[in-house]
Protein backbone atom coordinates (compact mmCIF):
# COMPACT_ATOMS: atom_id res chain seq x y z
CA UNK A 1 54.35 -40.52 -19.26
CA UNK A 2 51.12 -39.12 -18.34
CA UNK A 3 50.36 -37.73 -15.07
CA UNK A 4 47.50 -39.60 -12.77
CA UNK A 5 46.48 -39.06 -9.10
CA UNK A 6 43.72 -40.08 -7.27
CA UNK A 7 42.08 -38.50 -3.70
CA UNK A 8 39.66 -39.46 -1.70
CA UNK A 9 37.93 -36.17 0.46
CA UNK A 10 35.37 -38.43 1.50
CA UNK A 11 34.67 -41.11 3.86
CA UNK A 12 31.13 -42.91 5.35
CA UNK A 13 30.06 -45.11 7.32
CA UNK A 14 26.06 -46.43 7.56
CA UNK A 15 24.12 -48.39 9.95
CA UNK A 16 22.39 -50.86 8.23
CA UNK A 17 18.64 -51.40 8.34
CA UNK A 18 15.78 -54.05 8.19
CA UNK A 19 13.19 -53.44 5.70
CA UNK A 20 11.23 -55.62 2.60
CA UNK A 21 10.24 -54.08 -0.63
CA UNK A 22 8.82 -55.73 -3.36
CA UNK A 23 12.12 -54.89 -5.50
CA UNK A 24 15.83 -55.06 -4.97
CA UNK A 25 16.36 -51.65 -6.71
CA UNK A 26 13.99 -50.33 -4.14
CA UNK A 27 16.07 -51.91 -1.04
CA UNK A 28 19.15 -50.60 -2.84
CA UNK A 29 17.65 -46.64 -3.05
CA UNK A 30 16.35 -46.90 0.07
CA UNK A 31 19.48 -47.84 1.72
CA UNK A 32 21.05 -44.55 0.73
CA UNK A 33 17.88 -42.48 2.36
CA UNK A 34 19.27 -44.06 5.54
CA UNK A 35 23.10 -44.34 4.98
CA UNK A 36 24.73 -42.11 7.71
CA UNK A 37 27.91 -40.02 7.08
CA UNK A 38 30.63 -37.67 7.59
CA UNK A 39 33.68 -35.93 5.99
CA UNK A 40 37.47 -36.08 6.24
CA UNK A 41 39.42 -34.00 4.11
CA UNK A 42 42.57 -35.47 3.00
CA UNK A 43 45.95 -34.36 2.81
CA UNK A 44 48.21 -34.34 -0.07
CA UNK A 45 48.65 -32.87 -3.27
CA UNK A 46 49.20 -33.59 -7.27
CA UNK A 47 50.87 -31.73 -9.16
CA UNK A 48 49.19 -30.49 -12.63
CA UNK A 49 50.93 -31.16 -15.58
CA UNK A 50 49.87 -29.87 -18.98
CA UNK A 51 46.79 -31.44 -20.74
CA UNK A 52 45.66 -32.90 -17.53
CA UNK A 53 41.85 -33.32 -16.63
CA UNK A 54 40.96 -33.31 -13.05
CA UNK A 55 37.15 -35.05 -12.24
CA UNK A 56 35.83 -34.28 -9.45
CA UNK A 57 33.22 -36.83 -7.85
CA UNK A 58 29.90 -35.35 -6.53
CA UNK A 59 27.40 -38.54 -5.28
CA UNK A 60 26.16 -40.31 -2.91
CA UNK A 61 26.86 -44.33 -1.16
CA UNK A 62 26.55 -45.60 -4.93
CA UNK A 63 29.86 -43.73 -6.03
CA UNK A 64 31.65 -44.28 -2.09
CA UNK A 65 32.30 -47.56 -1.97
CA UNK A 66 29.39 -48.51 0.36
CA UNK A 67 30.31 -51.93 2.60
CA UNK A 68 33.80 -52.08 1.20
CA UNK A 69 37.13 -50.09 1.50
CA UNK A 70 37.22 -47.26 -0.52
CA UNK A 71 39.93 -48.91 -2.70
CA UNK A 72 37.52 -51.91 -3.97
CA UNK A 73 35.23 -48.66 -5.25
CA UNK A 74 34.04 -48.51 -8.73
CA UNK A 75 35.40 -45.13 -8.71
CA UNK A 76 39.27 -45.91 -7.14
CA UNK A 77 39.18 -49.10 -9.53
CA UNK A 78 37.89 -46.69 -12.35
CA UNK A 79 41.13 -44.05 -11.44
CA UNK A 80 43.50 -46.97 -11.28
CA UNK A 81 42.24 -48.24 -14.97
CA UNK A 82 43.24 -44.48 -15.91
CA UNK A 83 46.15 -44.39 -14.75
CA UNK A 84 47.28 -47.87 -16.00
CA UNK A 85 46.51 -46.88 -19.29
CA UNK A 86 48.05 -43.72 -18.92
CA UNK A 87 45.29 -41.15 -19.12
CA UNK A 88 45.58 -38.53 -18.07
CA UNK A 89 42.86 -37.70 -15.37
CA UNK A 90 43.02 -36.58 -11.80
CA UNK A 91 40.04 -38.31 -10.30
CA UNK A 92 38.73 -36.82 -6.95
CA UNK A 93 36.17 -38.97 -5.02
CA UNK A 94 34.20 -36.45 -2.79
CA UNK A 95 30.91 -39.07 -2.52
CA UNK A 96 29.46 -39.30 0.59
CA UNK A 97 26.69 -41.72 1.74
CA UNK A 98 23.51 -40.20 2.53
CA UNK A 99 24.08 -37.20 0.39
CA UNK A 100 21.45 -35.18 -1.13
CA UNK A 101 20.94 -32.43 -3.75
CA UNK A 102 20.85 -29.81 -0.88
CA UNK A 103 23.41 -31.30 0.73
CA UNK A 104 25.82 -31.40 -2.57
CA UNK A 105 25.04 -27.97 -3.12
CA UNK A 106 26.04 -26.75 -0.22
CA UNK A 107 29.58 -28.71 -0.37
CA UNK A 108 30.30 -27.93 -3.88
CA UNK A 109 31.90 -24.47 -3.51
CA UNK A 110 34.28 -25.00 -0.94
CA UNK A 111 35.22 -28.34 -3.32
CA UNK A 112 35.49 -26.59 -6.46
CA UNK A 113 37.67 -23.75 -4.44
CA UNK A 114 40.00 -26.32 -2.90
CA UNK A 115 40.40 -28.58 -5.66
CA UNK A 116 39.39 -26.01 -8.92
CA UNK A 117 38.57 -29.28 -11.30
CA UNK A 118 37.94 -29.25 -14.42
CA UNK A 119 34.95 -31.67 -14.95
CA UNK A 120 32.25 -31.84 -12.06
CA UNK A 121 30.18 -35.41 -12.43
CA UNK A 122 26.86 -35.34 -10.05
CA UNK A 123 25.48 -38.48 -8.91
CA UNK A 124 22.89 -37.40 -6.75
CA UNK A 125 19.67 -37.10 -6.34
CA UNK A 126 18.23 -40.65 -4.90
CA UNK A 127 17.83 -39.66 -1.16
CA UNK A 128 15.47 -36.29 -2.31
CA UNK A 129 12.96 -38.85 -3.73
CA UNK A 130 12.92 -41.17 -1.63
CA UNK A 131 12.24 -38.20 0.82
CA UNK A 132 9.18 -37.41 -1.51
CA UNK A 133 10.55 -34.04 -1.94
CA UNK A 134 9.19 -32.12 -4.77
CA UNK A 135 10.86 -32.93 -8.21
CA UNK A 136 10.76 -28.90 -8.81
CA UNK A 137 12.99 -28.44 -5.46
CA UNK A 138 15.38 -31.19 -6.47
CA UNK A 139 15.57 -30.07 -10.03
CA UNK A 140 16.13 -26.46 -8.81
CA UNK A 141 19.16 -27.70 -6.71
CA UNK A 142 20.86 -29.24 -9.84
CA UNK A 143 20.09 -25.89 -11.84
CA UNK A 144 22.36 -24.06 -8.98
CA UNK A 145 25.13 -26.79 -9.08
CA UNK A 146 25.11 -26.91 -13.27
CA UNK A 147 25.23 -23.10 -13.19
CA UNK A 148 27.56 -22.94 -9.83
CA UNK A 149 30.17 -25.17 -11.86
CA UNK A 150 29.92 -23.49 -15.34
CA UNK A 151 30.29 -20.01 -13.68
CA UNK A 152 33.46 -21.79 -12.70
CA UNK A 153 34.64 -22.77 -15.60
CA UNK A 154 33.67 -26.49 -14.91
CA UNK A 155 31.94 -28.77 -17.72
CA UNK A 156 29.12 -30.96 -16.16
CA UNK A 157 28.65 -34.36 -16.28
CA UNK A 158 25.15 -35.46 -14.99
CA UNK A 159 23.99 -38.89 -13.85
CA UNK A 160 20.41 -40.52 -14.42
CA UNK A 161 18.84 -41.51 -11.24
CA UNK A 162 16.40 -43.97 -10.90
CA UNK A 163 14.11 -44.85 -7.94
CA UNK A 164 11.75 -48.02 -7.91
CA UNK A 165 7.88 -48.09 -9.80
CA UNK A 166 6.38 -48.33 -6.04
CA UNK A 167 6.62 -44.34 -5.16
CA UNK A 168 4.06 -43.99 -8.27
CA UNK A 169 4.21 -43.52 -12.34
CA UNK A 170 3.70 -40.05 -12.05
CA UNK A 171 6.12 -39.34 -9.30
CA UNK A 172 8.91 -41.68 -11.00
CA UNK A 173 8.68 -40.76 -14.56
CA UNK A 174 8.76 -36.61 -13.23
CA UNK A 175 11.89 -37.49 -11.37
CA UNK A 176 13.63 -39.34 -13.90
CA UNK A 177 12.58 -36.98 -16.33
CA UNK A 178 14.65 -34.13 -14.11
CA UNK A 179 18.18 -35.45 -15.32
CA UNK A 180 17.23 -35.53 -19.06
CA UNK A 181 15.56 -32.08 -18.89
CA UNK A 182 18.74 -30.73 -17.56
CA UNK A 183 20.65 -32.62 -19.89
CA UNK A 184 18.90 -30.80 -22.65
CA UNK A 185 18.76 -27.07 -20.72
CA UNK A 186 22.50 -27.27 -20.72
CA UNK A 187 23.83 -29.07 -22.97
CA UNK A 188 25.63 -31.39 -21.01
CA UNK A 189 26.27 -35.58 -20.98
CA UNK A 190 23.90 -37.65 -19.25
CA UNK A 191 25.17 -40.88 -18.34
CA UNK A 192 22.22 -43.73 -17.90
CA UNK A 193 21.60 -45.42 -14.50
CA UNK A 194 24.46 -47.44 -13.92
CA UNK A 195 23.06 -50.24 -11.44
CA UNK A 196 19.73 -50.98 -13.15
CA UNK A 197 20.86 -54.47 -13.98
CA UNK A 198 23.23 -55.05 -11.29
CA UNK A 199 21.01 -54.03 -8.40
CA UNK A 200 18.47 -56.91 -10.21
CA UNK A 201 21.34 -59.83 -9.92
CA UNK A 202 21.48 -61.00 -6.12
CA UNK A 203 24.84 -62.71 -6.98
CA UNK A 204 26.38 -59.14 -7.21
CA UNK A 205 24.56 -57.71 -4.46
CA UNK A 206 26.01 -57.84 -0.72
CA UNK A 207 24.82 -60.08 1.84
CA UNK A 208 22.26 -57.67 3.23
CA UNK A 209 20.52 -57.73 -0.37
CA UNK A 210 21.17 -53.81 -0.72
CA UNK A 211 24.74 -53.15 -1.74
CA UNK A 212 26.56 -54.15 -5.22
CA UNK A 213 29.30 -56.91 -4.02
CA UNK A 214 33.10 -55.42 -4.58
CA UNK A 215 32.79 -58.41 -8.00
CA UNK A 216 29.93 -55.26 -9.06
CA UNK A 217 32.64 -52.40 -8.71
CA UNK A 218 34.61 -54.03 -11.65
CA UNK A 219 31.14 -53.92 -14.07
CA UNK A 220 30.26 -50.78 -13.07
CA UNK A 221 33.57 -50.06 -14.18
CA UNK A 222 32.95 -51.24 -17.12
CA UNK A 223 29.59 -49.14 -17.96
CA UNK A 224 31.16 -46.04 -16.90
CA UNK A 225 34.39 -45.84 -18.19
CA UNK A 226 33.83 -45.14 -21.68
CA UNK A 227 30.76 -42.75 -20.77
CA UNK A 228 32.64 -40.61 -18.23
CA UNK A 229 36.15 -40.55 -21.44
CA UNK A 230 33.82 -39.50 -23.93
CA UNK A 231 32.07 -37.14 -22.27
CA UNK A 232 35.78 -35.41 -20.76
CA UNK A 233 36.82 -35.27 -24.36
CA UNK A 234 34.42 -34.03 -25.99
């Protein structure tokens, strides 16, 4: 049987805040700019067994389980589906609400030291813009994570990031365009926004209107699950 495992090195909690924008994608992007947070490594241990993967989890609120227990996550509930079906990947959830590109970058060695995975998947990003930093800076910060994990030995995994039409065609299109530049520099799989839909369907958001509802966890599931397989075995 195959081995699975799953750890969390990451835990947040947010103070949530009053706001209207035009869109609910907006109130859900903007709710990370202002997500508070801080970090508890975990103890414990899994041992490697031949063949294994181990995925290591690099984001921001939308991978760590924002408003809910980190077991009604998309990504727990995507390591349980894993293991269930016995594949054989170590998932480690180091997400952490509020995070940035600077602030991922400046995490990610002592993570790939202490946990020395073999895939790295970055969901970050979101806070930068919505900080109107420049796309250059933010796209710079990826460059040293890509390039950080592959002098590692680590393959890449990079999510699209979206943030809403209101901050500006010309700001929005550069900053999308940052994840499939890098995509193309490095040869590595880009997996599309995941909550570009859900974040549209109030009956899956939470009752403050910003947060995907733990029924959301189970479809986001569903989008990434395939994406994140294919892109380990290939």
């Amino acid at each position: 049987m195959a081995h699975f495992s799953y750890k969390l090195v990451a835990s947040c909690t947010a103070r949530k805040k009053s706001g209207l924008l035009g869109i609910r994608l907006g109130l859900l992007l903007i709710s990370l700019l202002f997500a508070n947070f801080a970090v508890s490594d975990q103890s414990g241990s899994a041992q490697k067994v031949a063949g294994e993967h181990k995925l290591l989890v690099l984001g921001d609120s939308l991978s760590a389980a924002y408003g809910l227990s980190a077991h009604q996550g998309w990504v727990y509930l995507l390591a349980q589906q894993w293991r269930q079906s016995n594949t054989p990947i170590e998932v480690i959830n180091a997400a952490i609400s509020g995070d940035t590109t600077d602030g991922g970058l400046a995490r990610l060695p002592r993570l790939l030291a202490l946990h020395q995975p073999t895939h790295l998947y970055i969901e970050l990003g979101g806070n930068n813009a919505l900080q109107g930093h420049n796309p250059r800076k933010i796209k710079q910060n990826l460059i040293n994570m890509i390039e950080l994990a592959k002098d590692n030995n680590v393959e890449v995994i990079i999510q699209e990031m979206q943030i809403p039409t209101n901050y500006g065609a010309r700001y929005t299109k550069a900053f999308t365009a940052i994840f499939h530049d890098l995509a193309k520099q490095f040869d590595i799989p880009l997996i599309p926004f995941f909550l570009q839909d859900i974040a549209l369907d109030a009956s899956l958001m939470q009752r403050d209107g910003i947060h995907p509802t733990k029924e959301a966890q189970s479809l986001i599931v569903d989008f990434m699950a395939p994406k994140l397989l294919m892109a380990i075995n290939s």
